[in-house]
N, C-alpha and C. Protein backbone atom coordinates (compact mmCIF):
# COMPACT_ATOMS: atom_id res chain seq x y z
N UNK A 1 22.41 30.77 -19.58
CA UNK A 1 21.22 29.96 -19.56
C UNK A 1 20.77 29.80 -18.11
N UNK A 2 19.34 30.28 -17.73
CA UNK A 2 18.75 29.84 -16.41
C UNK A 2 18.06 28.65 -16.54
N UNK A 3 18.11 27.55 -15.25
CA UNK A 3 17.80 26.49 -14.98
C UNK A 3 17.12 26.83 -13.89
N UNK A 4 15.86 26.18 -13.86
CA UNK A 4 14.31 26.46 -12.51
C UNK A 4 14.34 24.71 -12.74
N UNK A 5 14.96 24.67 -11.43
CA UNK A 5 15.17 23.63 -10.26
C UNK A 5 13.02 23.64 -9.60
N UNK A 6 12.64 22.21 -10.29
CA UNK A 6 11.32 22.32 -9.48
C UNK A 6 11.15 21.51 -8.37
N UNK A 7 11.01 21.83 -7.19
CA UNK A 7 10.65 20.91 -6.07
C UNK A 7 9.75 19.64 -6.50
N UNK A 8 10.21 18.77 -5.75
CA UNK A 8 10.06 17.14 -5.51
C UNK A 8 8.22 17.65 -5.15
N UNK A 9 7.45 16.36 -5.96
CA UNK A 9 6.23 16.47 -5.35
C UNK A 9 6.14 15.68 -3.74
N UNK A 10 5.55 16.12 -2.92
CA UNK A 10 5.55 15.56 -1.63
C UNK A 10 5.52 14.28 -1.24
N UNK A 11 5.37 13.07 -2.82
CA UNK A 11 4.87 11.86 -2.48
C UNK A 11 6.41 11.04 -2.71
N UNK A 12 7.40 11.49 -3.56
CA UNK A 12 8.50 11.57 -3.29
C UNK A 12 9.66 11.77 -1.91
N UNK A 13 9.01 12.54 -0.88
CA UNK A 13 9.92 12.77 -0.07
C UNK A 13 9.87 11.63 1.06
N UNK A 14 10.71 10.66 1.05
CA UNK A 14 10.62 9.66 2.15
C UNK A 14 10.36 10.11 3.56
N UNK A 15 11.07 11.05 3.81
CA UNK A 15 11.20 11.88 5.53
C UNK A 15 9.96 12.39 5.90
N UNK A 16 9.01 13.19 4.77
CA UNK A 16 8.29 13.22 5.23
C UNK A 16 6.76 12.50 5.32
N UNK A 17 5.78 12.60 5.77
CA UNK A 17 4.68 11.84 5.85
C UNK A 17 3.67 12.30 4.69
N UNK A 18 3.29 11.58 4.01
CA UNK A 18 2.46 11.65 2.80
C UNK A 18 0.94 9.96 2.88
N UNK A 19 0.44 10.64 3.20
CA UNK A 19 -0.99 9.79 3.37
C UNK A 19 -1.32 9.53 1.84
N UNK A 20 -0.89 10.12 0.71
CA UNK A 20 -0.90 9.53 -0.89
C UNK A 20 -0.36 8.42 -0.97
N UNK A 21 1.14 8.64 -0.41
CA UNK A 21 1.96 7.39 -0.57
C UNK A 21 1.52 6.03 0.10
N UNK A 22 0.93 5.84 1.07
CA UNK A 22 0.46 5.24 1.62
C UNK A 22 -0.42 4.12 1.10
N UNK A 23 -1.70 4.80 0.09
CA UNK A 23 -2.26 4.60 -0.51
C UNK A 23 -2.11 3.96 -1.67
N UNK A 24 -1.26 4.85 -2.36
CA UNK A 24 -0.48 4.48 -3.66
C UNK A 24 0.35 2.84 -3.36
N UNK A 25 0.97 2.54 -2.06
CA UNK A 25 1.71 1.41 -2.15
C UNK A 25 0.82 0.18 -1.37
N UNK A 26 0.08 0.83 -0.81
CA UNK A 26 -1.07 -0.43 -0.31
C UNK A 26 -2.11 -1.07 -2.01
N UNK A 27 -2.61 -0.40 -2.70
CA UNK A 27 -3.24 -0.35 -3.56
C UNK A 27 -2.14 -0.82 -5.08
N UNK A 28 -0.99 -0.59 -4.80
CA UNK A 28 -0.43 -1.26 -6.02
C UNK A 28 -0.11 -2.65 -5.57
N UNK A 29 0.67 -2.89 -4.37
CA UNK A 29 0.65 -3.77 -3.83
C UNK A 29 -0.52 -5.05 -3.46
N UNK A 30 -1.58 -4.98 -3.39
CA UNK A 30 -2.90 -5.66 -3.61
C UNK A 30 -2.95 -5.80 -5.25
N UNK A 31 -2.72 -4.43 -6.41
CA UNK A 31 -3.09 -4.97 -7.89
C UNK A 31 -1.78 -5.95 -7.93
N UNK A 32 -0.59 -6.06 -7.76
CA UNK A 32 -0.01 -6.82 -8.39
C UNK A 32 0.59 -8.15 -7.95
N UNK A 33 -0.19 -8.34 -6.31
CA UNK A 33 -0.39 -9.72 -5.50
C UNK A 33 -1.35 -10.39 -6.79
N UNK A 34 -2.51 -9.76 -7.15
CA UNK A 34 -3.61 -10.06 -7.76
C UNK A 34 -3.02 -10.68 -9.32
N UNK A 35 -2.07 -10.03 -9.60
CA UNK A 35 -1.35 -10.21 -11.12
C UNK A 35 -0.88 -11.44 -11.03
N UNK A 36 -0.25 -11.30 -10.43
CA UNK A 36 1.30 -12.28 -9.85
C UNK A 36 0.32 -13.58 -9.74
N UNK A 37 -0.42 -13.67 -9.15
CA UNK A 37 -1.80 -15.20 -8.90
C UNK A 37 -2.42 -15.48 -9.44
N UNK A 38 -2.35 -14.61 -11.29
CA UNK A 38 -3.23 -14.94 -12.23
C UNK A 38 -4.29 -14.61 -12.13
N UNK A 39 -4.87 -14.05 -11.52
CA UNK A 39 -6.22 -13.30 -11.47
C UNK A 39 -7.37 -13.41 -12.29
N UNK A 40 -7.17 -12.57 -13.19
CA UNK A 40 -7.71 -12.71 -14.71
C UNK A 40 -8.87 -14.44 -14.68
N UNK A 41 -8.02 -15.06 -14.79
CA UNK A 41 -8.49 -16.87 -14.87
C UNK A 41 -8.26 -17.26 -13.81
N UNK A 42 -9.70 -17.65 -13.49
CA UNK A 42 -9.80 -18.68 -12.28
C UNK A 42 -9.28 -19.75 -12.32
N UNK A 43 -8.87 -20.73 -13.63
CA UNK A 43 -8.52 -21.83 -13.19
C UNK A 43 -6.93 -21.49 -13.32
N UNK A 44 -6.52 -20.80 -13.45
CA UNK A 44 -4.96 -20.16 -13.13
C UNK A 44 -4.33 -19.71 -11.77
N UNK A 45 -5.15 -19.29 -10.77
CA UNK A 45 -5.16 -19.07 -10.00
C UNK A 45 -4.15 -19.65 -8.93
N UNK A 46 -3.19 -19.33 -8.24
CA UNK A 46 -2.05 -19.75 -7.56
C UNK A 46 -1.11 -19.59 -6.94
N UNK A 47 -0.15 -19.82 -5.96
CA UNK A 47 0.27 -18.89 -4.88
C UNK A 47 1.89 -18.63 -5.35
N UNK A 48 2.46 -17.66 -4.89
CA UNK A 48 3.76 -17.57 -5.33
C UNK A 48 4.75 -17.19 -4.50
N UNK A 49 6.03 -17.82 -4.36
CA UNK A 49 6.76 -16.57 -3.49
C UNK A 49 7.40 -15.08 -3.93
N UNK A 50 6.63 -15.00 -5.15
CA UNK A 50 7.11 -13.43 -5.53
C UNK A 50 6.06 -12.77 -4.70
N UNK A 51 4.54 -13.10 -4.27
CA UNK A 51 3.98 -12.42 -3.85
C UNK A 51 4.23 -12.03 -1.95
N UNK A 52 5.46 -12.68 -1.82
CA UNK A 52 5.74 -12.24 -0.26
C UNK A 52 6.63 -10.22 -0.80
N UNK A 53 6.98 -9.79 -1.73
CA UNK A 53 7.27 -8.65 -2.46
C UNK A 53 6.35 -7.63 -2.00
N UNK A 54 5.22 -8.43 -2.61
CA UNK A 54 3.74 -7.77 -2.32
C UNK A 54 3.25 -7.42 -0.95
N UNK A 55 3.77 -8.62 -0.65
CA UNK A 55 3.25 -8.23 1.13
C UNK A 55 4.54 -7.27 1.85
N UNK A 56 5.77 -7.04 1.30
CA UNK A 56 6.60 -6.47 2.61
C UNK A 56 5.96 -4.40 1.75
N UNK A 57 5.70 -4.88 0.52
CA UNK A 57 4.84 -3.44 -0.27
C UNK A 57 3.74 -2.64 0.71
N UNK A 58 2.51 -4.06 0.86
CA UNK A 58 1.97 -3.59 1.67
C UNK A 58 1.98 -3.24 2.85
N UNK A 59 2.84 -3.88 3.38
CA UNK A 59 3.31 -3.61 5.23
C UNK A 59 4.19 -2.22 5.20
N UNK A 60 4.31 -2.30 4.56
CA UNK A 60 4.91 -0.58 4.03
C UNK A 60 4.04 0.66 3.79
N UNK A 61 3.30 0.03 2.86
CA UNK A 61 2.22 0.98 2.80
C UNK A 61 0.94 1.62 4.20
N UNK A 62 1.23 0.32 4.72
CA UNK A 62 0.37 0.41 6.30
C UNK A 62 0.70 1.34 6.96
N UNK A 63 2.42 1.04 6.98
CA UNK A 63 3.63 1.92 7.67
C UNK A 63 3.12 3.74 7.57
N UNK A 64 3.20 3.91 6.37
CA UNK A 64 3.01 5.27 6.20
C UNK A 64 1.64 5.79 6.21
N UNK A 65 0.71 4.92 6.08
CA UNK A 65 -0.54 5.21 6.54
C UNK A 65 -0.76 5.53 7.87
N UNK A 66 -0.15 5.01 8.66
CA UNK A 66 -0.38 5.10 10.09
C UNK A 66 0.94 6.20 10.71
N UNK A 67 1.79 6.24 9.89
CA UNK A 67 2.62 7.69 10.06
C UNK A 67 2.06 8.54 10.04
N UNK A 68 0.47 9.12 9.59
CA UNK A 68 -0.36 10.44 9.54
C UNK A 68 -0.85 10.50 10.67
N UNK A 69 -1.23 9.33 11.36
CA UNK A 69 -2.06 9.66 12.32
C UNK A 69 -2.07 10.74 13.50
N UNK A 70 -2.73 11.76 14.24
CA UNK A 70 -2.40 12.65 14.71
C UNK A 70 -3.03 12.10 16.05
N UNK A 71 -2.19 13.03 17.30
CA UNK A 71 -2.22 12.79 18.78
C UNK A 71 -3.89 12.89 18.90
N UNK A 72 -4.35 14.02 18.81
CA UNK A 72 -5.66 14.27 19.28
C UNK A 72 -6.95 13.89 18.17
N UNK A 73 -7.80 13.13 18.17
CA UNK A 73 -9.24 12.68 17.56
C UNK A 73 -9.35 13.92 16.36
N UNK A 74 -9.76 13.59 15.85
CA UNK A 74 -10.36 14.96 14.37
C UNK A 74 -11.21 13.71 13.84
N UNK A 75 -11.18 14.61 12.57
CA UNK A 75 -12.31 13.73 11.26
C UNK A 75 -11.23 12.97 10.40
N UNK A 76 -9.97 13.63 10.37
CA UNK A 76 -8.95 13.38 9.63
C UNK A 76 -8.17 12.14 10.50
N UNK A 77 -7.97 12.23 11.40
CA UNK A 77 -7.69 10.78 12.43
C UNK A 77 -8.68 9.60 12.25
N UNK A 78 -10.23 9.83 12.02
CA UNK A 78 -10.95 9.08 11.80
C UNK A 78 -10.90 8.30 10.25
N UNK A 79 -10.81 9.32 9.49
CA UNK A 79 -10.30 8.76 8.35
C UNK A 79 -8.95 7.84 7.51
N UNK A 80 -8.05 8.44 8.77
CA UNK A 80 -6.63 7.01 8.43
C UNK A 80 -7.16 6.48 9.12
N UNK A 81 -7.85 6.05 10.32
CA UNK A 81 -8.16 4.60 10.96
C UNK A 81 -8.76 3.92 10.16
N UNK A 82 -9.69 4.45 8.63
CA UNK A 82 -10.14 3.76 7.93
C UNK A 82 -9.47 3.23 7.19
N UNK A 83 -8.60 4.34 6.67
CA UNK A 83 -7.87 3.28 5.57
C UNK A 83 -6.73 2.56 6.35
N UNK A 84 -6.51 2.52 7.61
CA UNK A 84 -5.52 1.54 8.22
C UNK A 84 -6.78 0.14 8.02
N UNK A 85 -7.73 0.18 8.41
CA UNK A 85 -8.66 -0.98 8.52
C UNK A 85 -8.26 -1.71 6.76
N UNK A 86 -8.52 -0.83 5.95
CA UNK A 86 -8.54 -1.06 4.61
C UNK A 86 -7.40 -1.93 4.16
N UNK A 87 -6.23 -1.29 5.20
CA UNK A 87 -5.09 -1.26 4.78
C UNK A 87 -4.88 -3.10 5.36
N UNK A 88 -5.38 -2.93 6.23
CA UNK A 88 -5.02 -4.45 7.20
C UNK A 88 -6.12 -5.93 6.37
N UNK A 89 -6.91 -4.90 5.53
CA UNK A 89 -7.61 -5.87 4.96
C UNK A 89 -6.95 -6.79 3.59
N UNK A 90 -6.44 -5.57 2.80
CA UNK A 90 -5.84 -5.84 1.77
C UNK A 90 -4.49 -6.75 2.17
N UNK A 91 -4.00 -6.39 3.66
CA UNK A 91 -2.89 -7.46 3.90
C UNK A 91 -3.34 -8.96 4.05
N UNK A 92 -4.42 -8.95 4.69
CA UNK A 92 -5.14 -10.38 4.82
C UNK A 92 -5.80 -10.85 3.20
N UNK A 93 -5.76 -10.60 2.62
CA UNK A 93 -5.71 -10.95 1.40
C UNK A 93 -4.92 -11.32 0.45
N UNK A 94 -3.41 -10.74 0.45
CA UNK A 94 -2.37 -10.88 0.17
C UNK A 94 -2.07 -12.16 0.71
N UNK A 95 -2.00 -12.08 2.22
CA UNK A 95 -1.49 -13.52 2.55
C UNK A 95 -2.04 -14.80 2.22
N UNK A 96 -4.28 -14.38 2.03
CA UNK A 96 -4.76 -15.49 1.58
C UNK A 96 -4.32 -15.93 0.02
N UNK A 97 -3.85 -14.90 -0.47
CA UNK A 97 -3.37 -15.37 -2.30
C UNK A 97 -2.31 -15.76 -1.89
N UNK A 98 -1.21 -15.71 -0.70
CA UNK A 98 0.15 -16.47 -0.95
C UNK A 98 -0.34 -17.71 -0.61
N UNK A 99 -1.43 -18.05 0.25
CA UNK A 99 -1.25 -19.33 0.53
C UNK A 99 -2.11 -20.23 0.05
N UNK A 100 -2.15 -19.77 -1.28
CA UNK A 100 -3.24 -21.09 -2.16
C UNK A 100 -2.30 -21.89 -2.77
N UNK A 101 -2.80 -22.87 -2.74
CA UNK A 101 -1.82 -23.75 -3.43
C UNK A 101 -2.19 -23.88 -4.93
């Protein structure tokens, strides 16, 4: 019997740099700050310390966002500075949902 061993998709490999992953953990990390605070219903709405989870998610996700960035200017350098902006936004948001009372 032959076995075909398939390579890891790239968003899997910790070592290396993946601008998906990045994305993927900034963006889940913001949906489930949002969960976690009741979202849905406003008058539910409320702060938690599960959502500090959320935030070390997103500071992670920043992490590898800004792991792409390359030495010299391009279009592609211009574009993680965006989603680092994005990225720093969604953190300031996180922290404003931890700290509602």
């Amino acid at each position: 019997m032959v076995s075909v061993v398939l390579p890891l998709a790239g968003i899997f490999r910790l070592r290396r740099k993946s601008l998906a992953r990045g994305i993927v953990l900034s963006l889940g990390a913001f949906s489930a700050s949002l969960l976690i605070a009741g979202f849905p219903d406003i008058n539910r709405i409320h702060g938690s310390d599960w959502q500090m989870a959320a935030l070390l998610a997103g500071v992670w996700g920043m992490v590898e966002t800004a792991r792409c960035l390359q030495r010299r200017w391009s279009l592609y350098h211009a574009g993680v500075m965006i989603l680092l902006y994005a990225d720093l936004i969604i953190l300031a948001a996180i922290v404003a949902l931890l700290t509602l009372i």
